[in-house]
PDB file of N, CA and C in Angstrom:
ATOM      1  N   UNK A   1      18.797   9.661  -3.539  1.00  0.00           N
ATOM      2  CA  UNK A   1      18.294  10.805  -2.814  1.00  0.00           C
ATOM      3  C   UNK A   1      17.987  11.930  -3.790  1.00  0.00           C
ATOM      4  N   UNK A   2      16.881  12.816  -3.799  1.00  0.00           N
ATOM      5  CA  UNK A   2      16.457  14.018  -4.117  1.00  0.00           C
ATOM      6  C   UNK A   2      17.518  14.918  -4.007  1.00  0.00           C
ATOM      7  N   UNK A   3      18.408  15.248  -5.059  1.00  0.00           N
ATOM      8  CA  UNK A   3      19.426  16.601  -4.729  1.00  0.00           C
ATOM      9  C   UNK A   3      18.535  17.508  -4.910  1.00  0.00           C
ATOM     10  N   UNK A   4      18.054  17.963  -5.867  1.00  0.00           N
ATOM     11  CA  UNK A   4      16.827  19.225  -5.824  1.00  0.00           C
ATOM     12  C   UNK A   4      16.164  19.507  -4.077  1.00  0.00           C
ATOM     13  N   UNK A   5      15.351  18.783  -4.226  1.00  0.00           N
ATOM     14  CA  UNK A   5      15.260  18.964  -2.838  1.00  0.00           C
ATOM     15  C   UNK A   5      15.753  19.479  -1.356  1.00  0.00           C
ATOM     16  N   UNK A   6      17.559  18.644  -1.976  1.00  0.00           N
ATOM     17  CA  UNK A   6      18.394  18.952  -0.571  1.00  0.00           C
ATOM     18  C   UNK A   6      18.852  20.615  -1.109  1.00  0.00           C
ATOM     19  N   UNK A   7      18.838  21.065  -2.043  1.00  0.00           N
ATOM     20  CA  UNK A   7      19.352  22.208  -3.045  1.00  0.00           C
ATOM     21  C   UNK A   7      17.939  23.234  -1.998  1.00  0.00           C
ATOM     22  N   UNK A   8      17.046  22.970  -2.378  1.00  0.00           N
ATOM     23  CA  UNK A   8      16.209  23.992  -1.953  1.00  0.00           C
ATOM     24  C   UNK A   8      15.818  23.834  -0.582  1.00  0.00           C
ATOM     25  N   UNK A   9      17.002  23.191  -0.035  1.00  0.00           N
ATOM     26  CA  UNK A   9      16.627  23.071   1.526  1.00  0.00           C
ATOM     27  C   UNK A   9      15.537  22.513   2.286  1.00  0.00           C
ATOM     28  N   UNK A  10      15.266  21.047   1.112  1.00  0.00           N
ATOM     29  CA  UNK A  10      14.178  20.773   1.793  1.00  0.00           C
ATOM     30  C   UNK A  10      14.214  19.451   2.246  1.00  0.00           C
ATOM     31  N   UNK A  11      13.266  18.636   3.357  1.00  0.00           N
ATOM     32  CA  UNK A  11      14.363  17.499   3.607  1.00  0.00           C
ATOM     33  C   UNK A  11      14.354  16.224   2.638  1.00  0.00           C
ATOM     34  N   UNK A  12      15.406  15.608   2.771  1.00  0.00           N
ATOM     35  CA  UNK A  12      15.956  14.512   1.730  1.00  0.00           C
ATOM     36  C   UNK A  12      15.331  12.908   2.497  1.00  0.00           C
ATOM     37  N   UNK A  13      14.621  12.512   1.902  1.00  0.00           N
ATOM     38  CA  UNK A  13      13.821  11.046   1.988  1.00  0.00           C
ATOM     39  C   UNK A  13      14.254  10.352   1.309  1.00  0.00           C
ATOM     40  N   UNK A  14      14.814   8.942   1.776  1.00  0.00           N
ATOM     41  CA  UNK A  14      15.195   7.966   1.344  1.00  0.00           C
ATOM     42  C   UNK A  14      13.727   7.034   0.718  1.00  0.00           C
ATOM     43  N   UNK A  15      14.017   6.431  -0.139  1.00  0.00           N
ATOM     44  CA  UNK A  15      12.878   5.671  -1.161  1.00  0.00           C
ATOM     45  C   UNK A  15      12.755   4.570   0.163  1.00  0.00           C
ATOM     46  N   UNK A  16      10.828   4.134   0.232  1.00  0.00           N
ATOM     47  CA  UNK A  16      11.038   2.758   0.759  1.00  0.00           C
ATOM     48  C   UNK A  16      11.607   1.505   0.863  1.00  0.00           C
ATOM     49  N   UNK A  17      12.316   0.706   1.451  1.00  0.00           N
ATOM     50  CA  UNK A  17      12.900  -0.773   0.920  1.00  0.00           C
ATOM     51  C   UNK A  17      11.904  -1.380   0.219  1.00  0.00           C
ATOM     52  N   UNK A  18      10.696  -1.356   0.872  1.00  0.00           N
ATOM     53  CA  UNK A  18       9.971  -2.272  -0.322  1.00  0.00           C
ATOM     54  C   UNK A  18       8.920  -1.405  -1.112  1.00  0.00           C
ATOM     55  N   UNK A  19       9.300  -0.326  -2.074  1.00  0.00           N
ATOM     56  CA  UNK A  19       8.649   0.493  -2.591  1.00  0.00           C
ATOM     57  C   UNK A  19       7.502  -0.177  -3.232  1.00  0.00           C
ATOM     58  N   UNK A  20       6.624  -1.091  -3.676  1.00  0.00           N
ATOM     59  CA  UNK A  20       5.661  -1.602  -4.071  1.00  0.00           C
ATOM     60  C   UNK A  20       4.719  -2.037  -2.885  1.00  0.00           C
ATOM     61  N   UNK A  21       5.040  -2.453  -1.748  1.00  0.00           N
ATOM     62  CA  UNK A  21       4.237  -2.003  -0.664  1.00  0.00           C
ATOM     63  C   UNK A  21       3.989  -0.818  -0.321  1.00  0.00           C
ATOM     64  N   UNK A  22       4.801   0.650  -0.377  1.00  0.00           N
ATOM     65  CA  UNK A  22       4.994   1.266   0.358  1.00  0.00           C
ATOM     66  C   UNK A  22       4.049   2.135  -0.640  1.00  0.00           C
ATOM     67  N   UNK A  23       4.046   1.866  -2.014  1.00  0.00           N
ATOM     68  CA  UNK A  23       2.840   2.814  -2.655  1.00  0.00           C
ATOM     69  C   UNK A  23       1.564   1.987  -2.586  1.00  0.00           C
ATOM     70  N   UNK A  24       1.022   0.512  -2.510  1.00  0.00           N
ATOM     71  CA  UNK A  24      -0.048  -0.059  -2.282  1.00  0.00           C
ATOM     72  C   UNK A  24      -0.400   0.527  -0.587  1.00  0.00           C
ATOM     73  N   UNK A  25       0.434   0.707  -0.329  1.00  0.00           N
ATOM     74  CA  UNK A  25      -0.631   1.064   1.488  1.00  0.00           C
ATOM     75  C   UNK A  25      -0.793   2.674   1.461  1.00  0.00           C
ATOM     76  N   UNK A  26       0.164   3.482   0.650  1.00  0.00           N
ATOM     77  CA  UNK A  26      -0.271   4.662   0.549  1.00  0.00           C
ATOM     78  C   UNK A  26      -1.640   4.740  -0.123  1.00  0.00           C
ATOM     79  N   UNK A  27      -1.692   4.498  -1.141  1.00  0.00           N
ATOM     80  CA  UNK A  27      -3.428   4.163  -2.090  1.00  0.00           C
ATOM     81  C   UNK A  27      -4.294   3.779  -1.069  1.00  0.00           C
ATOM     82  N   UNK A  28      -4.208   3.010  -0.693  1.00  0.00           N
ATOM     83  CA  UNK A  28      -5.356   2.268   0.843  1.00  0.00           C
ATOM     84  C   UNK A  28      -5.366   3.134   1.320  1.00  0.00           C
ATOM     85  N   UNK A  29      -4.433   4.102   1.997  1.00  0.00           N
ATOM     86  CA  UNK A  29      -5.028   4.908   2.838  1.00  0.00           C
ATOM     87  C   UNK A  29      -5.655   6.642   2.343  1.00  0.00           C
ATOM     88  N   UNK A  30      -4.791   6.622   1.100  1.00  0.00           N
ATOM     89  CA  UNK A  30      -5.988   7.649   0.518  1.00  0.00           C
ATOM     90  C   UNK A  30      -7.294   7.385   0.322  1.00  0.00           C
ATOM     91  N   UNK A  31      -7.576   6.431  -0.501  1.00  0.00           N
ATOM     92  CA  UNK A  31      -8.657   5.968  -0.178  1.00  0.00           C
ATOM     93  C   UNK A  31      -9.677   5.776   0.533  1.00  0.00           C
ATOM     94  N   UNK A  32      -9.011   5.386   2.376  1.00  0.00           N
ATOM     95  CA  UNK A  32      -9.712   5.300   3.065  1.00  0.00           C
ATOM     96  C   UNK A  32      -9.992   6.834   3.753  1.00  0.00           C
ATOM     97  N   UNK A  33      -9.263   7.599   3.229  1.00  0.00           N
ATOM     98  CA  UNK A  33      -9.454   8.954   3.931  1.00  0.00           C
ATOM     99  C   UNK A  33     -10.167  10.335   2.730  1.00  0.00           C
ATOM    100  N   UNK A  34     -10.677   9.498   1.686  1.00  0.00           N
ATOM    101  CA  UNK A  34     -11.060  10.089   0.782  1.00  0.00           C
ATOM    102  C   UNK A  34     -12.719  10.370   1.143  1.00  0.00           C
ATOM    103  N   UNK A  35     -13.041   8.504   1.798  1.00  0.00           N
ATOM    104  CA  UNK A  35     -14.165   8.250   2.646  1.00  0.00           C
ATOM    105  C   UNK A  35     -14.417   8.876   3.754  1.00  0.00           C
ATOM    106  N   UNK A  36     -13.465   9.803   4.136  1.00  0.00           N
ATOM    107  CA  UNK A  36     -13.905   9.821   5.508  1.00  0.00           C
ATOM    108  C   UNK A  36     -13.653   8.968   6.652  1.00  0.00           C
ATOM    109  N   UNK A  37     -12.804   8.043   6.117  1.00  0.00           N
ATOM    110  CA  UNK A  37     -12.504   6.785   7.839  1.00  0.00           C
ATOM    111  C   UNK A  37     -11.012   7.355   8.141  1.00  0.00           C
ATOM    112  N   UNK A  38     -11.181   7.760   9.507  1.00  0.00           N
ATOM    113  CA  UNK A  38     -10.164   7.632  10.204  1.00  0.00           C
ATOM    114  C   UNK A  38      -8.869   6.820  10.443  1.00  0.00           C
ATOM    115  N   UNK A  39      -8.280   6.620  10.156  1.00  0.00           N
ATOM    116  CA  UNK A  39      -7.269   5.375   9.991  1.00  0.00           C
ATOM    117  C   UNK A  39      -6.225   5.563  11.365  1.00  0.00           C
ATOM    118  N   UNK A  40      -6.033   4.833  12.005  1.00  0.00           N
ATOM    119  CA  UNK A  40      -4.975   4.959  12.982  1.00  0.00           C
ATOM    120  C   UNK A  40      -3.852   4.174  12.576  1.00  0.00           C
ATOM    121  N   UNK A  41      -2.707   4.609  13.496  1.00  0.00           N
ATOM    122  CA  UNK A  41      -1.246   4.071  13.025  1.00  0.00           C
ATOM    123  C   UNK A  41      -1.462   2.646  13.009  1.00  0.00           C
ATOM    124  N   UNK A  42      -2.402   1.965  14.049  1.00  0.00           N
ATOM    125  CA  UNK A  42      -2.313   0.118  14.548  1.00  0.00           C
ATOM    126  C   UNK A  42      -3.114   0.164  12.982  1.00  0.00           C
ATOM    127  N   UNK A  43      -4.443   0.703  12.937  1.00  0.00           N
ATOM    128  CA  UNK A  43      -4.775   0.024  11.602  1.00  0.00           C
ATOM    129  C   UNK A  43      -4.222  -0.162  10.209  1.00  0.00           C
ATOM    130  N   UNK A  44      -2.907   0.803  10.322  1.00  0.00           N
ATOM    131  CA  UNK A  44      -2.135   1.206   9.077  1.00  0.00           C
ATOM    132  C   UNK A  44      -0.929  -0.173   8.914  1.00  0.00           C
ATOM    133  N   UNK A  45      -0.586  -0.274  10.259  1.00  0.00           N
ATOM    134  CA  UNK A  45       0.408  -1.572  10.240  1.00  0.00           C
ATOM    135  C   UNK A  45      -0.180  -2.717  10.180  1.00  0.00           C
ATOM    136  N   UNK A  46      -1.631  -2.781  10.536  1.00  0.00           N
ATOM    137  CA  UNK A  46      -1.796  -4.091  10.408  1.00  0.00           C
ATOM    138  C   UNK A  46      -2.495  -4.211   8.631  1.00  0.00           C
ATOM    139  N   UNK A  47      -2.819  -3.461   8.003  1.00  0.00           N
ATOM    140  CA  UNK A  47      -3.207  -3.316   6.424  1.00  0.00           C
ATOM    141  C   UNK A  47      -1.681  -3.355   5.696  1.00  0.00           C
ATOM    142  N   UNK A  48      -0.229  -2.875   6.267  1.00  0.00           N
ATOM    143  CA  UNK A  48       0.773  -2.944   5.698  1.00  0.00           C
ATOM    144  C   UNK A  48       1.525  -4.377   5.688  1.00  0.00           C
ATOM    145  N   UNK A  49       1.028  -5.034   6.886  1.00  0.00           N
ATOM    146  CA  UNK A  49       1.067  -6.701   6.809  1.00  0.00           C
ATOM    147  C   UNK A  49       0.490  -7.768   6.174  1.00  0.00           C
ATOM    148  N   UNK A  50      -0.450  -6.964   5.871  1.00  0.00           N
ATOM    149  CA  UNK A  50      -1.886  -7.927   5.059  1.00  0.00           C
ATOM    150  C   UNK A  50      -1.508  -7.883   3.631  1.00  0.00           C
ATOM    151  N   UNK A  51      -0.809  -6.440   2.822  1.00  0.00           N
ATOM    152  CA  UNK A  51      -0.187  -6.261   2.008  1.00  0.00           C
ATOM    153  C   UNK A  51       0.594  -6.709   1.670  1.00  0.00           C
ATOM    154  N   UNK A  52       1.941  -7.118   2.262  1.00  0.00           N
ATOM    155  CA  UNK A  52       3.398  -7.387   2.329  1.00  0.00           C
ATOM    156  C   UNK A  52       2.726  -8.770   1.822  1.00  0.00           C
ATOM    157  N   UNK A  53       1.948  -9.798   2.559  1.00  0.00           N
ATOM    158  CA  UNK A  53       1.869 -10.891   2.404  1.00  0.00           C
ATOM    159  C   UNK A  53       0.895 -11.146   1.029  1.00  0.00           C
ATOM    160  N   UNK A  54       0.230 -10.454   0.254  1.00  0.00           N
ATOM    161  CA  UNK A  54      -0.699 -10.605  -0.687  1.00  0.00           C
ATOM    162  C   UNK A  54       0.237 -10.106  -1.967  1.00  0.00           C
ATOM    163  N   UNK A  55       1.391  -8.857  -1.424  1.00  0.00           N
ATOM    164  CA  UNK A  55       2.156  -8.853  -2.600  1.00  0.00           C
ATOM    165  C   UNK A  55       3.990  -9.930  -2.789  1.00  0.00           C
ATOM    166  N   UNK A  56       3.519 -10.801  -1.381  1.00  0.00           N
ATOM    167  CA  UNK A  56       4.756 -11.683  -1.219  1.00  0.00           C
ATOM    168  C   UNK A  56       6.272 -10.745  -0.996  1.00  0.00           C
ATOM    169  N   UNK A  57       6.000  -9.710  -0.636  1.00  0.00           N
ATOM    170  CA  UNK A  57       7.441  -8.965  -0.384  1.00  0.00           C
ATOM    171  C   UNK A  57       8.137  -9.148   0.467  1.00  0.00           C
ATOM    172  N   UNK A  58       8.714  -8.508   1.759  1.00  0.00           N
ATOM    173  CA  UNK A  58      10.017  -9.094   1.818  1.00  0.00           C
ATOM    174  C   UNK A  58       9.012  -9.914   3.331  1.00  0.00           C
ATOM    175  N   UNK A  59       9.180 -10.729   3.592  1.00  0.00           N
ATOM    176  CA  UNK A  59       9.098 -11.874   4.902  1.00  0.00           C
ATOM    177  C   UNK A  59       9.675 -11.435   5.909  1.00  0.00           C
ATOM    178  N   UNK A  60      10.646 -10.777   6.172  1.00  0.00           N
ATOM    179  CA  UNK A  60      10.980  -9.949   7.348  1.00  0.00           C
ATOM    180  C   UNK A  60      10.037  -9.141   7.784  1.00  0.00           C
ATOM    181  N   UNK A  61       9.620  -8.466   6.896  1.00  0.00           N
ATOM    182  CA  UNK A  61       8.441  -7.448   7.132  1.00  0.00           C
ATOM    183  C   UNK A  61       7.297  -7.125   8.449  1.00  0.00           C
ATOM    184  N   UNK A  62       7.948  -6.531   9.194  1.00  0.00           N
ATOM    185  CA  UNK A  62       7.009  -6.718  10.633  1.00  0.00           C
ATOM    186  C   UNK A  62       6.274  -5.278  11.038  1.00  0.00           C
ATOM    187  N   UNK A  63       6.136  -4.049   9.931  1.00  0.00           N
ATOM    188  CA  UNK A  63       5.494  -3.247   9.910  1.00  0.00           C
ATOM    189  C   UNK A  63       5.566  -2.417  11.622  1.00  0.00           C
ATOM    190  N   UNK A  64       6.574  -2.279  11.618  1.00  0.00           N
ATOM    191  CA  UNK A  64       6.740  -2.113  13.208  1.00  0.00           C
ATOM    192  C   UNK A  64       6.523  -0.107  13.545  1.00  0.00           C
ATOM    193  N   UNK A  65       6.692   0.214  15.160  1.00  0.00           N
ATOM    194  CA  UNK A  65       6.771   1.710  14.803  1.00  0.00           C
ATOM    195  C   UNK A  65       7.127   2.715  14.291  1.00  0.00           C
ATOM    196  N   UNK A  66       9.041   1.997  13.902  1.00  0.00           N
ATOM    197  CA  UNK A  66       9.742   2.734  13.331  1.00  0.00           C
ATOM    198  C   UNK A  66       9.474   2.442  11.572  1.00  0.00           C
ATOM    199  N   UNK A  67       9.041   1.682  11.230  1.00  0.00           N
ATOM    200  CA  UNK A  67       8.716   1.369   9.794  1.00  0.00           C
ATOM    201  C   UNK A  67       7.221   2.516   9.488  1.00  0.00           C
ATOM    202  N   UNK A  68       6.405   2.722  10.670  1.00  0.00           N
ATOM    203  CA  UNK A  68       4.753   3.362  10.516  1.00  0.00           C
ATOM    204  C   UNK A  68       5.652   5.104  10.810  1.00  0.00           C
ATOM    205  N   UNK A  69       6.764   5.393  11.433  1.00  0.00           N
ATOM    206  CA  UNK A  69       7.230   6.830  11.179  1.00  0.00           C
ATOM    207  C   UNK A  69       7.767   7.256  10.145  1.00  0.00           C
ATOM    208  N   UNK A  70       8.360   6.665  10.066  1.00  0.00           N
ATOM    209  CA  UNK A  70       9.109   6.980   8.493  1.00  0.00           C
ATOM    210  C   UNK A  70       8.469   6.623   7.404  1.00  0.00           C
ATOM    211  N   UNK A  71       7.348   5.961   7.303  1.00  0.00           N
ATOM    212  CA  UNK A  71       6.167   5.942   6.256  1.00  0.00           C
ATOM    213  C   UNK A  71       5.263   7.431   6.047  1.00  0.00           C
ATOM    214  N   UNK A  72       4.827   7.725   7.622  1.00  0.00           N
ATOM    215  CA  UNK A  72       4.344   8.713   7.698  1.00  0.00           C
ATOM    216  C   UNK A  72       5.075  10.188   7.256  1.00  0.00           C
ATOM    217  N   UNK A  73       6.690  10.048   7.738  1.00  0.00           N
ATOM    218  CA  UNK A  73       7.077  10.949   7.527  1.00  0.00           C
ATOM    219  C   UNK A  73       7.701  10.906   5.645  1.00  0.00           C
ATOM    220  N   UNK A  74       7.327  10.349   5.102  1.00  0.00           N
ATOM    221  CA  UNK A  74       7.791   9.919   3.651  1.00  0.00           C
ATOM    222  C   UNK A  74       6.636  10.767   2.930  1.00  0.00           C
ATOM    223  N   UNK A  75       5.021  10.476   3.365  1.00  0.00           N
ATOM    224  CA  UNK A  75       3.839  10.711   2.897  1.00  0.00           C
ATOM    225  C   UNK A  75       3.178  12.245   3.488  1.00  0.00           C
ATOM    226  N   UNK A  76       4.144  12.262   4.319  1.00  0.00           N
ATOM    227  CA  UNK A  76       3.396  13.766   4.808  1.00  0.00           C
ATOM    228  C   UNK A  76       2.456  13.575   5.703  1.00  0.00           C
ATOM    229  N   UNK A  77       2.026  12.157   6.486  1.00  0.00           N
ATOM    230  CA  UNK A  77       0.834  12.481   7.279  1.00  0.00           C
ATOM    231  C   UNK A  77       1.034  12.973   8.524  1.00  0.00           C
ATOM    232  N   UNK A  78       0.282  13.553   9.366  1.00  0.00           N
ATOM    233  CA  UNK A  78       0.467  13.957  10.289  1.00  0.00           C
ATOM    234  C   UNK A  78      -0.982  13.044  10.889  1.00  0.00           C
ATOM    235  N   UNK A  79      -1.033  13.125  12.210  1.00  0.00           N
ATOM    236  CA  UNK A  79      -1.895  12.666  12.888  1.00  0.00           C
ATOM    237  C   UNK A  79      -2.790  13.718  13.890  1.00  0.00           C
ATOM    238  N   UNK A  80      -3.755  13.438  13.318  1.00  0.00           N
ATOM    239  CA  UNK A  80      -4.990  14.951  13.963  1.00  0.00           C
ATOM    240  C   UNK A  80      -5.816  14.469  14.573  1.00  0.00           C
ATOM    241  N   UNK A  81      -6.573  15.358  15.535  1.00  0.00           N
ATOM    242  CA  UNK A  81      -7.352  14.567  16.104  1.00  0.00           C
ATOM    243  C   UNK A  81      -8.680  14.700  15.396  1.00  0.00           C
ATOM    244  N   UNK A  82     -10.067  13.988  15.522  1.00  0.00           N
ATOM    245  CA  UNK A  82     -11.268  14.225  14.582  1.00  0.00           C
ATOM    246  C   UNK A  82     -11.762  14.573  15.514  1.00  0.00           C
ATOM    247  N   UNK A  83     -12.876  15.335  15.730  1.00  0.00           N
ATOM    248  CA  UNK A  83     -14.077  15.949  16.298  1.00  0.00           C
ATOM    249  C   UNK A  83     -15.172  15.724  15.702  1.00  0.00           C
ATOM    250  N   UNK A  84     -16.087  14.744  16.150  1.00  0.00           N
ATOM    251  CA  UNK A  84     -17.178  15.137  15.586  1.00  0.00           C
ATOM    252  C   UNK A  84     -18.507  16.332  16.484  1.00  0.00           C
ATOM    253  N   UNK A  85     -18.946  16.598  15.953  1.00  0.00           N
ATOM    254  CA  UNK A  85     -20.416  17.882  16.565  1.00  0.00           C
ATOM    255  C   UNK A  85     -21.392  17.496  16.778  1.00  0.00           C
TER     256      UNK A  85
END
């Protein structure tokens, strides 16, 4: 855990279990939002499955809701809505 962090009162994030997925799907989705594509939570879990299995990590791995919150809340995303004009 981040003591600095918890020091300046800020909140304390536990590292991913499978931290080599968990920075390959972060990259994907900068990426995809660098473009301009919208990414939703279903498309994020199902690219974090496609991952898991291309980097052979853990086989349990079922990218579920509570795995897509605490990703989000690890990375800072928030979910907005888009408007287009």
């Amino acid at each position: 855990m981040d003591l600095s962090k918890a020091l300046e009162g800020g909140p304390i994030l536990k590292k991913a279990k499978t931290e080599k997925l968990d920075e390959a799907v972060y990259l994907w989705f900068k990426q995809q939002r660098t473009q301009g594509i919208p990414i939703s939570g279903n498309i994020l879990k199902e690219k974090a499955l496609l991952l898991s299995q291309k980097l052979n990590e853990n086989e349990s791995f079922s990218a579920s809701q509570g795995w897509l919150e605490k990703f989000k809340k690890r990375h800072g995303i928030r979910q907005l809505a888009i408007y287009c004009r």
